[in-house]
Each structure stands twice: as structure tokens, then as C-alpha cells.
Protein backbone atom coordinates (compact mmCIF):
# COMPACT_ATOMS: atom_id res chain seq x y z
CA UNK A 1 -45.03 -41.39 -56.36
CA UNK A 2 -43.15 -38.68 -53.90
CA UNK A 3 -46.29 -39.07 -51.84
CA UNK A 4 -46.09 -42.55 -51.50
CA UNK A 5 -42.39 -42.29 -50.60
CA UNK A 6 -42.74 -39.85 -48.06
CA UNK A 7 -45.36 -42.01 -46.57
CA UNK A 8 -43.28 -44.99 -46.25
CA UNK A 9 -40.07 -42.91 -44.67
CA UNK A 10 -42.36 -41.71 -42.17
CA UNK A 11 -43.85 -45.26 -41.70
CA UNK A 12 -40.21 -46.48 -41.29
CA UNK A 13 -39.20 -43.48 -38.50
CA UNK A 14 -42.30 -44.50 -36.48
CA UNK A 15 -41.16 -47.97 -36.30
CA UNK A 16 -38.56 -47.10 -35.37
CA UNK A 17 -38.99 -44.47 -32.77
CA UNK A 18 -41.61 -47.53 -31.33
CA UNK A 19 -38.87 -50.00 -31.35
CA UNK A 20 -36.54 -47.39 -29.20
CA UNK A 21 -39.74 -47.02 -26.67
CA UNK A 22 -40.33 -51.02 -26.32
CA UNK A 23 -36.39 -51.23 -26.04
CA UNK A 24 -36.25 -48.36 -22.88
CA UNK A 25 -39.50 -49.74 -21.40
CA UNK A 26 -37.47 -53.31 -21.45
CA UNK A 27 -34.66 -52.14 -20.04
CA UNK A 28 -36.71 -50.03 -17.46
CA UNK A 29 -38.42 -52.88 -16.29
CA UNK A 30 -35.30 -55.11 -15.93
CA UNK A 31 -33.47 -52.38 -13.93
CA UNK A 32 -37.16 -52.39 -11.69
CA UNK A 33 -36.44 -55.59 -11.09
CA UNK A 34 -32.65 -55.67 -10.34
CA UNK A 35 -33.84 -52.55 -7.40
CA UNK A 36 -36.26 -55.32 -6.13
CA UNK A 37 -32.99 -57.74 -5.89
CA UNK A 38 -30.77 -55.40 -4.34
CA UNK A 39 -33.75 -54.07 -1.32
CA UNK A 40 -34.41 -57.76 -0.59
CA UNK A 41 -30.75 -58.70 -0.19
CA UNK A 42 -30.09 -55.20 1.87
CA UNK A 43 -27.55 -54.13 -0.51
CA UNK A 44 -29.82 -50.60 -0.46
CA UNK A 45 -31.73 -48.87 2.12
CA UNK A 46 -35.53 -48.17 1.53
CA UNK A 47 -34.59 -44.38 0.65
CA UNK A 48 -32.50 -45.07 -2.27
CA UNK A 49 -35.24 -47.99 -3.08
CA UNK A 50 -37.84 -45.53 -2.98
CA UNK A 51 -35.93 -43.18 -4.94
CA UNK A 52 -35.01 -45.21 -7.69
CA UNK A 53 -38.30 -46.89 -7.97
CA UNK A 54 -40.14 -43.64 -8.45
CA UNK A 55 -37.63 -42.76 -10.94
CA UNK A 56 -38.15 -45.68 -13.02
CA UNK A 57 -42.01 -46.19 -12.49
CA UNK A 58 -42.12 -42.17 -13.41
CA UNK A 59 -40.60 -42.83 -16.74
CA UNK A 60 -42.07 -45.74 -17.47
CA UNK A 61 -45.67 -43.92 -17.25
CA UNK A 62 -43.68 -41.12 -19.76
CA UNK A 63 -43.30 -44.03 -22.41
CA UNK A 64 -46.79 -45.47 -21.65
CA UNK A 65 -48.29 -41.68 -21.92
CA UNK A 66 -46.87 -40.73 -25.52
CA UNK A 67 -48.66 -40.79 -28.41
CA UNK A 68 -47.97 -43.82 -31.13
């Protein structure tokens, strides 16, 4: 019976710790696309696009690269 529970609380953390990583890479990915907005209407110089996008494409790769 403990066994069992401990399963299922450590079921229920990796849920949610996967939740958290679809929620970030959403959020990444929406902020990817706001840079794209802001380069195209020359609100931000290629530097600070390149920056940013590196940034964001870097982190992204982070959340694609860990372990489920």
C-alpha cells in the first residue's frame, strides 16, 4: 500500500514538472514569434534579433533535451 502511494505522488510530480515544460516551451515559442514581429516592423535591429533568438532557440533545445 505505501508502495503504491509513493508511486502515484511521483506519477503526480512528473505530470506536473511536464506540464511546467509544455507551459515554458509555449510561452518560448510565442515570445519567438513576437521577436519575428518586432525585426519585421524595425522596432529591433538584427543584433538584438539575433541575440534574443539564440536565447530562446537555446532554451528551447534545454526543454527538448531533458529527460521525461
Amino acid at each position: 500500500m505505501l508502495l503504491r502511494g509513493l508511486m502515484l505522488v511521483f506519477q503526480e510530480v512528473a505530470d506536473a514538472v511536464e506540464q511546467d515544460r509544455e507551459n515554458e516551451s509555449a510561452a518560448l515559442k510565442g515570445d519567438l514569434r513576437q521577436l519575428y514581429s518586432k525585426l519585421e516592423a524595425g522596432e529591433i535591429s538584427e543584433e538584438v534579433f539575433d541575440r534574443e533568438e539564440d536565447r530562446i532557440l537555446d532554451r528551447l533545445d534545454e526543454l527538448d533535451g531533458e529527460p521525461d
